[in-house]
Structure formats: C-alpha cells, structure tokens
Protein backbone atom coordinates (compact mmCIF):
# COMPACT_ATOMS: atom_id res chain seq x y z
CA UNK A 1 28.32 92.03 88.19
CA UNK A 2 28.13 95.35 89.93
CA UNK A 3 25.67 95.66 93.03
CA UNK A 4 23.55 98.36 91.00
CA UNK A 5 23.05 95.76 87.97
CA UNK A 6 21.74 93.31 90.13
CA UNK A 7 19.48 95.26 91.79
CA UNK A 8 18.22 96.77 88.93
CA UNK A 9 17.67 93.14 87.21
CA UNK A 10 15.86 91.92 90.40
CA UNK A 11 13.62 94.98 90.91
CA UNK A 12 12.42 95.12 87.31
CA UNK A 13 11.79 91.55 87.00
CA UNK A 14 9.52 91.64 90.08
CA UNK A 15 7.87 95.09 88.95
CA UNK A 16 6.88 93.40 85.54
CA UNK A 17 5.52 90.47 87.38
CA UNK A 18 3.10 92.78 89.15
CA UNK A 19 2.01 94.77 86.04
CA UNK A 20 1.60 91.23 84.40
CA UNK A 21 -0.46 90.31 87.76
CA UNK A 22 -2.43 93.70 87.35
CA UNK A 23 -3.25 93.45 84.24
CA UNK A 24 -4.66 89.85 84.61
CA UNK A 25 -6.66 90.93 87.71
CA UNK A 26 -8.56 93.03 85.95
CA UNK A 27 -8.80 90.55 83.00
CA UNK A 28 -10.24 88.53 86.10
CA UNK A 29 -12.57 91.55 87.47
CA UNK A 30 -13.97 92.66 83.87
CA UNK A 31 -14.87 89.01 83.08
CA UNK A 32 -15.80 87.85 86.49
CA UNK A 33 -13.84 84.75 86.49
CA UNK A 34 -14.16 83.18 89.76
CA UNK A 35 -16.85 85.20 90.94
CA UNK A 36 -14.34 88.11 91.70
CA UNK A 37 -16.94 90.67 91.78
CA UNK A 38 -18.76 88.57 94.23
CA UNK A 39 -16.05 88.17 96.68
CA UNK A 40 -14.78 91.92 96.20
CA UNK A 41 -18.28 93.44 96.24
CA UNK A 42 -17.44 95.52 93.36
CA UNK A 43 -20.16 98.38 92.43
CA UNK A 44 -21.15 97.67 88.77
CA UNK A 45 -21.12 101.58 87.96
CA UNK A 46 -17.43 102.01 88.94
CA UNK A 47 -16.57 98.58 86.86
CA UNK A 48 -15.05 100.07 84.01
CA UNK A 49 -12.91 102.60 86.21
CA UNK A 50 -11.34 99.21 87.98
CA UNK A 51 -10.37 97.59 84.96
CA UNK A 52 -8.68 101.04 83.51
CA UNK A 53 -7.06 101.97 86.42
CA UNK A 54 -5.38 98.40 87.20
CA UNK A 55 -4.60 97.71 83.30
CA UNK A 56 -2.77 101.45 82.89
CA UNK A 57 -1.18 100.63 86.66
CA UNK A 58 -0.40 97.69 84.62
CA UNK A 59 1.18 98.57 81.56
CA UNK A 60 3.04 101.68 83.25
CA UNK A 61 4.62 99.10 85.30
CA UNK A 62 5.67 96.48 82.86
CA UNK A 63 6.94 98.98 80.29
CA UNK A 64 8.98 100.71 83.52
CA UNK A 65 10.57 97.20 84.82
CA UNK A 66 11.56 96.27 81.49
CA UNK A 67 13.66 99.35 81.19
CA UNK A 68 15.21 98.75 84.59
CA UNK A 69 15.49 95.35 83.03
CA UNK A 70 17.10 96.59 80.04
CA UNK A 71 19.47 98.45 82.53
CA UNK A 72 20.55 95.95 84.31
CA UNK A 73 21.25 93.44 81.97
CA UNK A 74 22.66 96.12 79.31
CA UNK A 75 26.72 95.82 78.46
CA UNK A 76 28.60 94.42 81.32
C-alpha cells in the first residue's frame, strides 16, 4: 500500500470515531446521563445550541472520514 492510502485509512477511521464520540456526547448532554450537566455546569438556555452544534460537528465529521475512508481503501 502506498504511504498516502494508509494515511488516509488511519486519519478517517479516527475522524469518524470522534464524530461517533460527538454525537454520543451530546446524546449524553441532552439526556443528562451521568449527571453531565452537573459536572459541566451547562446553562439550560444554551442547551439546545450544545447538542446542535456537537451533533452537526458530528455528522460533518463522520460523513468527511468515511470519504477519506472510502479513499484510502478504494482500488489498490
């Protein structure tokens, strides 16, 4: 495998991981599972703006390491 492929299959595995991660912290905050809230100190009113921001931080990340995983794995 060429250096580029590899890096490409390493970097957008660990990108999607995060978005996965994001996206379940704020599964976490919106629910207050484990008293999250609590521990973060997290404003009630700005809530909702959390929760968007890390689940569209989220997404855009998943859906952008799977195409560096779809690069790097593509025709060798």
């Amino acid at each position: 495998m060429q250096p580029r492929r590899i890096l490409a299959t390493i970097v957008g595995t660990v990108q999607s991981a995060i978005g996965v991660l994001a996206v379940i912290f704020a599964y976490f905050l919106y629910f207050d599972f484990f008293d999250v809230q609590t521990m973060l100190n997290t404003p009630v009113e700005l809530l909702p703006f959390y929760v968007f921001a890390l689940t569209v931080f989220g997404f855009f990340s998943v859906i952008s390491g799977l195409f560096l995983l779809h690069e790097g794995l593509k025709s060798r």
